[in-house]
PDB file of N, CA and C in Angstrom:
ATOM      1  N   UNK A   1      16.104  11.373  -3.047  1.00  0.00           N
ATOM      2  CA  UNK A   1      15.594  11.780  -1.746  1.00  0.00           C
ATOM      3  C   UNK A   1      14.361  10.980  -1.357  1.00  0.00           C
ATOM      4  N   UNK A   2      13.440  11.015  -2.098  1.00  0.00           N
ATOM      5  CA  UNK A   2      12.023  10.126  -2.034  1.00  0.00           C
ATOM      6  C   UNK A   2      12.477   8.742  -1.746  1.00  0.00           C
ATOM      7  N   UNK A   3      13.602   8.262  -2.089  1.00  0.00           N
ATOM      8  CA  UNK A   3      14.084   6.491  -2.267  1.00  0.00           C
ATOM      9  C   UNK A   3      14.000   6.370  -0.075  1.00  0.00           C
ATOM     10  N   UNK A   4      14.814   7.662   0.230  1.00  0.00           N
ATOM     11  CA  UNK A   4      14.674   7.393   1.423  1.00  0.00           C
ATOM     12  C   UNK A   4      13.688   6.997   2.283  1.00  0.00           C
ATOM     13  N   UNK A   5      12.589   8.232   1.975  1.00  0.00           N
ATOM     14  CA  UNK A   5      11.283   8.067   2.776  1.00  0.00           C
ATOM     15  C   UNK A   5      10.639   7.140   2.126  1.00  0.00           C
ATOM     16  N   UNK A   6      10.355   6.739   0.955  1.00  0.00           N
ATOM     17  CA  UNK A   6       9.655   5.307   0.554  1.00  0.00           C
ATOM     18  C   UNK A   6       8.848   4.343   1.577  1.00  0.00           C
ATOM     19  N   UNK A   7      10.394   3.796   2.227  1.00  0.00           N
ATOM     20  CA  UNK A   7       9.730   2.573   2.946  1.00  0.00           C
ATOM     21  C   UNK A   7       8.770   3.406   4.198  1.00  0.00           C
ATOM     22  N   UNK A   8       9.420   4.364   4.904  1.00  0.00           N
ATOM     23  CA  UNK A   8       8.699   5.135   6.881  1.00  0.00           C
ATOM     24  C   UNK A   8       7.625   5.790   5.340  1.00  0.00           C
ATOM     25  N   UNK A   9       7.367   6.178   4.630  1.00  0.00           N
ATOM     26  CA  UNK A   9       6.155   6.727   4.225  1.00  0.00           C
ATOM     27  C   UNK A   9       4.845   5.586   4.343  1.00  0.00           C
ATOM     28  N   UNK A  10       5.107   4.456   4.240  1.00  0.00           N
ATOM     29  CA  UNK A  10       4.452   2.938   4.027  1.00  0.00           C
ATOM     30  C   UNK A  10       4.467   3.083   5.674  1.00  0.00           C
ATOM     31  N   UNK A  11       4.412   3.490   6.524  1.00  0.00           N
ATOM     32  CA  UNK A  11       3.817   2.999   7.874  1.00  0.00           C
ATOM     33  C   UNK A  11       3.425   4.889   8.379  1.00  0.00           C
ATOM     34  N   UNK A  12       4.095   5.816   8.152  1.00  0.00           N
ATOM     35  CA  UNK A  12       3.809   7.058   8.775  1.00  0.00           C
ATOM     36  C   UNK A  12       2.236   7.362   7.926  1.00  0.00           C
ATOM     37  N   UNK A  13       2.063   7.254   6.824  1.00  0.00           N
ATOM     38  CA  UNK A  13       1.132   7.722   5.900  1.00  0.00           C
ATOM     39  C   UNK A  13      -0.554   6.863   6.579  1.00  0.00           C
ATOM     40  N   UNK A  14      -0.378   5.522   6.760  1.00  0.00           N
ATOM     41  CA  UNK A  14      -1.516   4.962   7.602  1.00  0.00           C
ATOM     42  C   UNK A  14      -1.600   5.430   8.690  1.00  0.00           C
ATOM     43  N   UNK A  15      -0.586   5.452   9.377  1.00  0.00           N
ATOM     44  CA  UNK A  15      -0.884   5.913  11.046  1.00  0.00           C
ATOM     45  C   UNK A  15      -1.691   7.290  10.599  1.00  0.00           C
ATOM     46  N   UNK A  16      -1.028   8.283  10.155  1.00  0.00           N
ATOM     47  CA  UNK A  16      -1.864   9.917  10.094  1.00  0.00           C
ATOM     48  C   UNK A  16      -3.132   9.100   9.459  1.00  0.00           C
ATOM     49  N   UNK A  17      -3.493   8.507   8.466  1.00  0.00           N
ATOM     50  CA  UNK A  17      -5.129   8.835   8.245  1.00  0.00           C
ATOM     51  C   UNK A  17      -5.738   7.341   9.281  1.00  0.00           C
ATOM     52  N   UNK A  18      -4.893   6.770  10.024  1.00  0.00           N
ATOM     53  CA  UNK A  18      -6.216   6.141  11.026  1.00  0.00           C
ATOM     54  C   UNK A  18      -6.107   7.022  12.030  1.00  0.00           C
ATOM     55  N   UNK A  19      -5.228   7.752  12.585  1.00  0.00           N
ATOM     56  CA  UNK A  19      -5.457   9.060  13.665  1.00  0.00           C
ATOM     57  C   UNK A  19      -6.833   9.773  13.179  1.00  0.00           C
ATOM     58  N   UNK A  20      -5.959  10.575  12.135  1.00  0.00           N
ATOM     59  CA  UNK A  20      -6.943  11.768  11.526  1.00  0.00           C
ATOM     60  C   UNK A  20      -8.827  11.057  11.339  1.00  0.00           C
ATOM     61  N   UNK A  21      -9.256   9.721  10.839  1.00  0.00           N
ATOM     62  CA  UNK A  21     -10.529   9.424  10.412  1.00  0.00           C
ATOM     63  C   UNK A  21     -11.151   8.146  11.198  1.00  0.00           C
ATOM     64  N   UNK A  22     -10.053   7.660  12.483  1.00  0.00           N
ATOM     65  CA  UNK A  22     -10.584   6.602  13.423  1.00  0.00           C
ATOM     66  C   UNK A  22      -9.830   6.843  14.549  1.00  0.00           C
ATOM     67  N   UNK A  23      -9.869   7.861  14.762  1.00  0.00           N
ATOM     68  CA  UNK A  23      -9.272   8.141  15.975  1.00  0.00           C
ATOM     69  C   UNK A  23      -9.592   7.144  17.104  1.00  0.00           C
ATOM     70  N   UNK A  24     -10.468   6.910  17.695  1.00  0.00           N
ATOM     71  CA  UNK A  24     -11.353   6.146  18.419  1.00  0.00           C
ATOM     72  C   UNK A  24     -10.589   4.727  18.855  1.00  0.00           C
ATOM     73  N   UNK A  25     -10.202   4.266  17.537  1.00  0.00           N
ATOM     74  CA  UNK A  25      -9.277   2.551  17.410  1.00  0.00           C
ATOM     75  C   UNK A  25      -7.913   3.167  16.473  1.00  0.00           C
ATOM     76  N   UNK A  26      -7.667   4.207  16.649  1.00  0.00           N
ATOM     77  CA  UNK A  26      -6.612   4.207  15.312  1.00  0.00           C
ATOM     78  C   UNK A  26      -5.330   3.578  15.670  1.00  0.00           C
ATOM     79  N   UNK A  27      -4.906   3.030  16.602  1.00  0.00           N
ATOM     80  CA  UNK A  27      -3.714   2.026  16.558  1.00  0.00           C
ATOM     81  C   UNK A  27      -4.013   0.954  15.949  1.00  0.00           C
ATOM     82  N   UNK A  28      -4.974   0.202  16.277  1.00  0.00           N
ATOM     83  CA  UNK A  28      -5.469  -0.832  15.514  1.00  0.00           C
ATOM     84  C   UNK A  28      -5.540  -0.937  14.146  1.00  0.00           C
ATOM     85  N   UNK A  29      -6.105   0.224  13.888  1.00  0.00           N
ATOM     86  CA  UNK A  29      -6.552   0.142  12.148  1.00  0.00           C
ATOM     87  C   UNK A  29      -4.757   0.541  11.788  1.00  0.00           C
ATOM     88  N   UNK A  30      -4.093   1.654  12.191  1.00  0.00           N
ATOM     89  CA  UNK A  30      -2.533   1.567  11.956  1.00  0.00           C
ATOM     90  C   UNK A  30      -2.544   0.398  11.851  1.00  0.00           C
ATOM     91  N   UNK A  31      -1.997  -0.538  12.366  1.00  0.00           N
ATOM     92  CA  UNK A  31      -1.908  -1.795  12.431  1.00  0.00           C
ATOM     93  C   UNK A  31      -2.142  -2.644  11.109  1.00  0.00           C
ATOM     94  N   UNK A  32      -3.404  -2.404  10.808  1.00  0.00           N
ATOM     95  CA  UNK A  32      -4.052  -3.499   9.924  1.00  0.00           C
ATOM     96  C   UNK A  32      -3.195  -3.102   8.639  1.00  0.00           C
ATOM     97  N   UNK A  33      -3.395  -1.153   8.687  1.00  0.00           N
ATOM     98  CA  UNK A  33      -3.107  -0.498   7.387  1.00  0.00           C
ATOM     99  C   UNK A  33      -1.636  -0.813   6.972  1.00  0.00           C
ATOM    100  N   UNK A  34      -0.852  -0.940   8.116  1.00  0.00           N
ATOM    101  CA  UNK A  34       0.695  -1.475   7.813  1.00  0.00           C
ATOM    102  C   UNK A  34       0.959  -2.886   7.411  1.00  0.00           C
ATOM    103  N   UNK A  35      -0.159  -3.365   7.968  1.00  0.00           N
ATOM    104  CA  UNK A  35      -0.069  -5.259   7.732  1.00  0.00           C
ATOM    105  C   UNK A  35      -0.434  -5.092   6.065  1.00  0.00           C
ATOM    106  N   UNK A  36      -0.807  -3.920   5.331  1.00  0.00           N
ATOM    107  CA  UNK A  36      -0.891  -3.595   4.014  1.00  0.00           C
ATOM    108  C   UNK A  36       0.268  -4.595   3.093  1.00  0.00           C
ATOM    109  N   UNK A  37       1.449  -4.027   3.892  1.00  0.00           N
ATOM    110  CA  UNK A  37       2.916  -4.211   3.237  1.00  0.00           C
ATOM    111  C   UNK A  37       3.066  -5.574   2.708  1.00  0.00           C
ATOM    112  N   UNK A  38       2.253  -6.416   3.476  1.00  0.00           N
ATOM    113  CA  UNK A  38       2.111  -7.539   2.754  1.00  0.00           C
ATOM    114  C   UNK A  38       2.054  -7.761   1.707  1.00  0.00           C
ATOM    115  N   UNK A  39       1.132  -7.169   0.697  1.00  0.00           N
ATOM    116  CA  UNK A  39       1.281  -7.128  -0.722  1.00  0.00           C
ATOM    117  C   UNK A  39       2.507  -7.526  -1.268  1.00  0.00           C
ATOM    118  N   UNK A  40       3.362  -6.715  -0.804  1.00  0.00           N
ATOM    119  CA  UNK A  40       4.980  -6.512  -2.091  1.00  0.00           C
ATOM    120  C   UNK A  40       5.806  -7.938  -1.337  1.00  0.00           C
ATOM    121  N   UNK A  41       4.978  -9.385  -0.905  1.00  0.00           N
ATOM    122  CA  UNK A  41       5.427 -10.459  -1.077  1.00  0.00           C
ATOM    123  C   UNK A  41       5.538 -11.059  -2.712  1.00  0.00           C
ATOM    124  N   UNK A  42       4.023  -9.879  -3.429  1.00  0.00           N
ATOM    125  CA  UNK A  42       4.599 -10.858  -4.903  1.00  0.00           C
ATOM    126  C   UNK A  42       5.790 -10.181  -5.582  1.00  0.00           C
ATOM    127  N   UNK A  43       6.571  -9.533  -4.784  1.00  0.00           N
ATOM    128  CA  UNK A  43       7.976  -9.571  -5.354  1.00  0.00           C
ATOM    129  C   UNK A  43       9.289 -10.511  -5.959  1.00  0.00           C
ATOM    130  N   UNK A  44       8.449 -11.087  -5.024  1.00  0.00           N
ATOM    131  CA  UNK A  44       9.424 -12.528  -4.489  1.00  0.00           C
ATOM    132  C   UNK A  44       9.350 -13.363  -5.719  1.00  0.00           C
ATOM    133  N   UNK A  45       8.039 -12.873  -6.714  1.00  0.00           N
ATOM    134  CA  UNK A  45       8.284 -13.671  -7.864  1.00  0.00           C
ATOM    135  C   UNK A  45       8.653 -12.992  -9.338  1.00  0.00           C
ATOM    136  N   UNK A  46       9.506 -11.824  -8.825  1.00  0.00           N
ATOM    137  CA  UNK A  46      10.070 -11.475  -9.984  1.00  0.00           C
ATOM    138  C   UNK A  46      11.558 -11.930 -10.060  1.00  0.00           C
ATOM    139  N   UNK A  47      12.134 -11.749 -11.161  1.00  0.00           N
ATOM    140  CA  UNK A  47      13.740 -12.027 -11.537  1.00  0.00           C
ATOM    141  C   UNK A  47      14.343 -10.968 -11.892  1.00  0.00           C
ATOM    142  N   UNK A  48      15.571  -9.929 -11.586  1.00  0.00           N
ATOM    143  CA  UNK A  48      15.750 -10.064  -9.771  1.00  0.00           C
ATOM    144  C   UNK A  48      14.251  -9.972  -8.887  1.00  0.00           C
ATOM    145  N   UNK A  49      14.313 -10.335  -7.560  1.00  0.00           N
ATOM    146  CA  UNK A  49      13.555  -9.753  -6.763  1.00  0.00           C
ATOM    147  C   UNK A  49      13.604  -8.814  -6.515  1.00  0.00           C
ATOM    148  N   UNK A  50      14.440  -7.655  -6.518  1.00  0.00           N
ATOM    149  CA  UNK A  50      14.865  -6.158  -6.582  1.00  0.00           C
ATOM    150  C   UNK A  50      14.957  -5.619  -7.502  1.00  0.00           C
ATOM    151  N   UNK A  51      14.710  -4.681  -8.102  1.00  0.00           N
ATOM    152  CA  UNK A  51      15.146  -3.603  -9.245  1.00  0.00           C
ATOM    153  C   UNK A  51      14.932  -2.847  -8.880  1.00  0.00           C
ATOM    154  N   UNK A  52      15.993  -1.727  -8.731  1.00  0.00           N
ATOM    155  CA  UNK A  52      15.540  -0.260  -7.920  1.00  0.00           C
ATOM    156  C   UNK A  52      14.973   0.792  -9.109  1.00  0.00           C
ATOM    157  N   UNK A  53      15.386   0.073 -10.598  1.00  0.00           N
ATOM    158  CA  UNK A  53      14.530   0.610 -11.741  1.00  0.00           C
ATOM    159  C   UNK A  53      13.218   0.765 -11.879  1.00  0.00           C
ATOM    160  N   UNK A  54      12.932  -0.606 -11.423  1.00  0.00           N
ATOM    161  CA  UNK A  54      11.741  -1.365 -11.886  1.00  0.00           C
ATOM    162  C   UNK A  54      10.334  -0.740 -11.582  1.00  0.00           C
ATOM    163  N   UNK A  55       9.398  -0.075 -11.967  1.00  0.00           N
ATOM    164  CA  UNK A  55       8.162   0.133 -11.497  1.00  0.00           C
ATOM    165  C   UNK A  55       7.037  -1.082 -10.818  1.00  0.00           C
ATOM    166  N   UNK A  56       6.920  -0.782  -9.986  1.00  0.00           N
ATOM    167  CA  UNK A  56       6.099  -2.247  -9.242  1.00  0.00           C
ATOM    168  C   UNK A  56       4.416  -1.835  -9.708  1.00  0.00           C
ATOM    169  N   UNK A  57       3.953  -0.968  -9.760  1.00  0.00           N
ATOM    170  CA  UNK A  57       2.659  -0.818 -10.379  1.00  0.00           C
ATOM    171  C   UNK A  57       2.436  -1.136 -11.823  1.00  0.00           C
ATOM    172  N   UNK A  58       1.840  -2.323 -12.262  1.00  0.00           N
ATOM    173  CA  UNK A  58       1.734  -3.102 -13.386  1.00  0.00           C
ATOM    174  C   UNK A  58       2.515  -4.054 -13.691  1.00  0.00           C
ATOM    175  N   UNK A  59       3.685  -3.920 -12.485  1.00  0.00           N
ATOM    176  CA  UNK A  59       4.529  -5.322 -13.227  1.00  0.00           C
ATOM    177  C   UNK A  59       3.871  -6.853 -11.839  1.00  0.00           C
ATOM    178  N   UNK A  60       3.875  -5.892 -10.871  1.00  0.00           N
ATOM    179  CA  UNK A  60       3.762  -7.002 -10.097  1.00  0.00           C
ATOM    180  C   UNK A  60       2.295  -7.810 -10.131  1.00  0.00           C
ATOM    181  N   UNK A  61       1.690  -8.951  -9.281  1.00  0.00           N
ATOM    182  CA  UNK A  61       0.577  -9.300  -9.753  1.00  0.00           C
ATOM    183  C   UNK A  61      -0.492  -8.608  -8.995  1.00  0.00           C
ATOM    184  N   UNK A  62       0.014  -8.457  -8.018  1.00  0.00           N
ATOM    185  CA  UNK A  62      -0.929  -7.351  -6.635  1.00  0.00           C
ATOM    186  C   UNK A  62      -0.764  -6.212  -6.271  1.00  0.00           C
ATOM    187  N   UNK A  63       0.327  -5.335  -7.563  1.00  0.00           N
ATOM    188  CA  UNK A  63       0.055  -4.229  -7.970  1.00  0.00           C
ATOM    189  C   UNK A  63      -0.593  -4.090  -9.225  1.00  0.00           C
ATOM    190  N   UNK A  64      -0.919  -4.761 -10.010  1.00  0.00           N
ATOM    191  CA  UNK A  64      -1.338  -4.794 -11.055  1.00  0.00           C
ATOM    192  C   UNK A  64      -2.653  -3.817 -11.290  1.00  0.00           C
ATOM    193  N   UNK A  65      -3.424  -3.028 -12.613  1.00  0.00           N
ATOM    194  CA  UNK A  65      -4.534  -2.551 -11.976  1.00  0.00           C
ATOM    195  C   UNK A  65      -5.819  -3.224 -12.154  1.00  0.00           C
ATOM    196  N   UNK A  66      -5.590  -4.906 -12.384  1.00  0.00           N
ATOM    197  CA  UNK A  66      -6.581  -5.192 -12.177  1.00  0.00           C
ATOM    198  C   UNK A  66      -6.512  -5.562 -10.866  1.00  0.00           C
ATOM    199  N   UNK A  67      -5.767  -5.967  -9.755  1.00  0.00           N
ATOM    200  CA  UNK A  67      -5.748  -6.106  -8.334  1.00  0.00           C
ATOM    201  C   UNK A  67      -6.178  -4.500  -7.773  1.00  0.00           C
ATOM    202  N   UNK A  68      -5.947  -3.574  -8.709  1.00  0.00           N
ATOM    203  CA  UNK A  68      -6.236  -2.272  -7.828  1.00  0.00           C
ATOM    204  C   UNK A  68      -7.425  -1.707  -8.209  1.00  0.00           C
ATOM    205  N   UNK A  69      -8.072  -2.121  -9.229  1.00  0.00           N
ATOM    206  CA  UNK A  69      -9.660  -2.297  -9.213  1.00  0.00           C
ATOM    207  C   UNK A  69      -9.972  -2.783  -8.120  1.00  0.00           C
ATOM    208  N   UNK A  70      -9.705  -4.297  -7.862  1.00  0.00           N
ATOM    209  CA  UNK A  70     -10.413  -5.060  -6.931  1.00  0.00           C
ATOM    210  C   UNK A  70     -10.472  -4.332  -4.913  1.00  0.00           C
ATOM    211  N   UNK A  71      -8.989  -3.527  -4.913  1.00  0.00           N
ATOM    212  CA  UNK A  71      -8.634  -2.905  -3.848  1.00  0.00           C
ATOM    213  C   UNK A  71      -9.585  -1.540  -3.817  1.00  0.00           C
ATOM    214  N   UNK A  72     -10.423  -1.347  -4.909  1.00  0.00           N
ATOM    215  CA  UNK A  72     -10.931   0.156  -4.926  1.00  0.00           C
ATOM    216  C   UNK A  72     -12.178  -0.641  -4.712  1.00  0.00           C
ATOM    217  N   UNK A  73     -12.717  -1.815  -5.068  1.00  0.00           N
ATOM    218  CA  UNK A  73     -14.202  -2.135  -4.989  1.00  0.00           C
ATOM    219  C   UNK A  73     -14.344  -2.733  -3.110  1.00  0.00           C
ATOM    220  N   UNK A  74     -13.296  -3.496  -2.325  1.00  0.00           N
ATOM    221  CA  UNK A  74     -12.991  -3.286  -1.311  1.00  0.00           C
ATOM    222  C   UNK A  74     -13.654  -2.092  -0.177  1.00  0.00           C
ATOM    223  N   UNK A  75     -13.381  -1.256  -1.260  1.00  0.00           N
ATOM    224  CA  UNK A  75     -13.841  -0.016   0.057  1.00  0.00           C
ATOM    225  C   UNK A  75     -15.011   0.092   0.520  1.00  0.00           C
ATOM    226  N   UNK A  76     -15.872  -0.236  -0.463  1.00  0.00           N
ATOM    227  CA  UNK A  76     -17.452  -0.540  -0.103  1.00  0.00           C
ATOM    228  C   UNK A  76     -17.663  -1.444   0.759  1.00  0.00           C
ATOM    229  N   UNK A  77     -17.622  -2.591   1.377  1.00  0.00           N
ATOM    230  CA  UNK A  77     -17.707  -3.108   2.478  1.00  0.00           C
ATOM    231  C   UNK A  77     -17.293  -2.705   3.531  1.00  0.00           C
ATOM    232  N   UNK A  78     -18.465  -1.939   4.927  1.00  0.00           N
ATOM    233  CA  UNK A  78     -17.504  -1.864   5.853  1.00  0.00           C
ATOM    234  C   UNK A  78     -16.571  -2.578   6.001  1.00  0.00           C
ATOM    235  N   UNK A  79     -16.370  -3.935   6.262  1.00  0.00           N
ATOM    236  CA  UNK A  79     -15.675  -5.267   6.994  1.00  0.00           C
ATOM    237  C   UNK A  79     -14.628  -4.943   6.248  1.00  0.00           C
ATOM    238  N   UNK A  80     -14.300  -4.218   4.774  1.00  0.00           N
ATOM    239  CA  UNK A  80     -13.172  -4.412   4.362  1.00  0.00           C
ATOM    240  C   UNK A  80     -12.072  -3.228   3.918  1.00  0.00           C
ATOM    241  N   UNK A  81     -13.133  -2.019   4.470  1.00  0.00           N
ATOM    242  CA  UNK A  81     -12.644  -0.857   4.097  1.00  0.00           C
ATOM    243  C   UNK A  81     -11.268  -0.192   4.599  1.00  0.00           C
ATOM    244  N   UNK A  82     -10.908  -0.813   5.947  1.00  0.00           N
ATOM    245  CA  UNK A  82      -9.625  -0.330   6.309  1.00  0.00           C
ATOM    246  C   UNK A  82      -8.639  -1.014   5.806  1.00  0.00           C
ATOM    247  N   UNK A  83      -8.794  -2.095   5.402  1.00  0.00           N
ATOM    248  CA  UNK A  83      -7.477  -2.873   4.360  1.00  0.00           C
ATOM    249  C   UNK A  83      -7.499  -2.657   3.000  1.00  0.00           C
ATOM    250  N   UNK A  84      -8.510  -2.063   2.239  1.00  0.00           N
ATOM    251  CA  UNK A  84      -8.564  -1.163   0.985  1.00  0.00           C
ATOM    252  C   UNK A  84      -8.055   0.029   1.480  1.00  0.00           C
ATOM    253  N   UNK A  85      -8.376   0.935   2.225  1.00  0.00           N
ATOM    254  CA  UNK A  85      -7.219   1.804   2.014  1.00  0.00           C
ATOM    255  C   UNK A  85      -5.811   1.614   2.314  1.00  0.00           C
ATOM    256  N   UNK A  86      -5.450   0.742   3.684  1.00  0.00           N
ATOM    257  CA  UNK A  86      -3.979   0.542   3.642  1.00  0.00           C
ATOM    258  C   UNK A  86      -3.572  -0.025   1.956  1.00  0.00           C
ATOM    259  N   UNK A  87      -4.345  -0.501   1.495  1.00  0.00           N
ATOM    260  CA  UNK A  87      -4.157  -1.176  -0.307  1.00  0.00           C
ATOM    261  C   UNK A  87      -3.638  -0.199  -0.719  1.00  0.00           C
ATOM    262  N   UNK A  88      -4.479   0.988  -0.954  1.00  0.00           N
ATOM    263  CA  UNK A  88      -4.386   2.205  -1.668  1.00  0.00           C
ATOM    264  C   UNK A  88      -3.406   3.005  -1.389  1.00  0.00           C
ATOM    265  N   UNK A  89      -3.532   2.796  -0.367  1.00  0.00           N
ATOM    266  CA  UNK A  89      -2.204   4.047   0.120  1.00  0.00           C
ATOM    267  C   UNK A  89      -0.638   3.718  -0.438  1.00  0.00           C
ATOM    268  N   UNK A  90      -1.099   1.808  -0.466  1.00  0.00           N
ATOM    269  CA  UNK A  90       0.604   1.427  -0.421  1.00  0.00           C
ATOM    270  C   UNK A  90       0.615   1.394  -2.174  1.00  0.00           C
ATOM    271  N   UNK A  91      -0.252   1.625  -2.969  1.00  0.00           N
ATOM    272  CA  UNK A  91      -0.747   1.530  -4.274  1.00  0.00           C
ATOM    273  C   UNK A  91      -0.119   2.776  -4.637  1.00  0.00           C
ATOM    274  N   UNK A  92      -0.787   4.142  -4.168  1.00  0.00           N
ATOM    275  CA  UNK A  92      -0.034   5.478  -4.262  1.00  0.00           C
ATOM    276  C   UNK A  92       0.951   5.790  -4.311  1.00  0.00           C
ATOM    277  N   UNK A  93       1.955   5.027  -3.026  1.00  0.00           N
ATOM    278  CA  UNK A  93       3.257   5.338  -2.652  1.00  0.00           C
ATOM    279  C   UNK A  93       4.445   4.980  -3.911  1.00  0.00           C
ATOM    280  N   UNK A  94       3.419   3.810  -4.442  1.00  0.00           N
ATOM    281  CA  UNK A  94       4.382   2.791  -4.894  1.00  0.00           C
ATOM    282  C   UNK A  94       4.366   3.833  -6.541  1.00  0.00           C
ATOM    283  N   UNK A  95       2.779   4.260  -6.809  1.00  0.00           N
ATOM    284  CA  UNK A  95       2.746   4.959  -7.649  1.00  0.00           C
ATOM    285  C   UNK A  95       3.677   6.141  -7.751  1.00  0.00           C
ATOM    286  N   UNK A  96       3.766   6.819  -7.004  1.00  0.00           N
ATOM    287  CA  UNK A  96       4.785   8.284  -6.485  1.00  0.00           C
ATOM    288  C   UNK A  96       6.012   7.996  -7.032  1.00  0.00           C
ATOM    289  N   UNK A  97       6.629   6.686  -6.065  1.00  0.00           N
ATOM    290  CA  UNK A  97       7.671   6.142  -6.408  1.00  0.00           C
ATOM    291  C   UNK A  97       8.103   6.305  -8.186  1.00  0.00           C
ATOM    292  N   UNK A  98       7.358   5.469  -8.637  1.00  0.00           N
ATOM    293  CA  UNK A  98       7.491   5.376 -10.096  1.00  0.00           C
ATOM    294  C   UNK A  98       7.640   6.832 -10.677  1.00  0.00           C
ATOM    295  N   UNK A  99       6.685   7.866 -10.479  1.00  0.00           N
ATOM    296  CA  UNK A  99       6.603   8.860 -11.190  1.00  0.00           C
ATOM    297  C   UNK A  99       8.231   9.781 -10.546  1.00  0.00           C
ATOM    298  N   UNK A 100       8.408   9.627  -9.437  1.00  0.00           N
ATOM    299  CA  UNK A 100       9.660  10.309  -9.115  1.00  0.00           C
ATOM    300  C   UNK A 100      11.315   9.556  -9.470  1.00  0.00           C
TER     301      UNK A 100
END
């Protein structure tokens, strides 16, 4: 069931928290927080590029947790804080994923 919502959780989940905590610009920051998805390009360098087995948190290089250190130290800069959380969020999901 979760396999479904996966991917609309990766764009519904930013939109609610730039509504809910930037209301003000929150399409925009939506925006940025979805341009998140970018990350799971380092897919592209696994063999398969797909495994619907596969856990992407620790295997990939920008899920890895030393990339998700770096996505948690992120948040401290204003300038960089809304693309650390789209990080995080897509970090979570991906986490969820795994555990379900």
């Amino acid at each position: 069931m979760f396999a479904y919502l996966h991917l609309p959780l990766h764009f519904l989940i930013p939109a609610g928290v730039a509504w809910l905590f930037f209301r003000s610009r929150w399409p925009t920051v939506a925006l940025w927080m979805c341009a998140t998805l970018l990350v799971d390009l380092d897919h592209l360098l696994a063999n398969p590029v797909y495994d619907p087995d596969r856990c992407s948190i620790g295997f990939h290089p920008l899920h890895s947790w030393t990339a998700i250190g770096v996505y948690i130290a992120l948040l401290f800069p204003a300038s960089t804080r809304v693309i650390a959380i789209g990080l995080l969020i897509h970090m979570a999901l991906d986490g969820l994923d795994c555990a379900l």
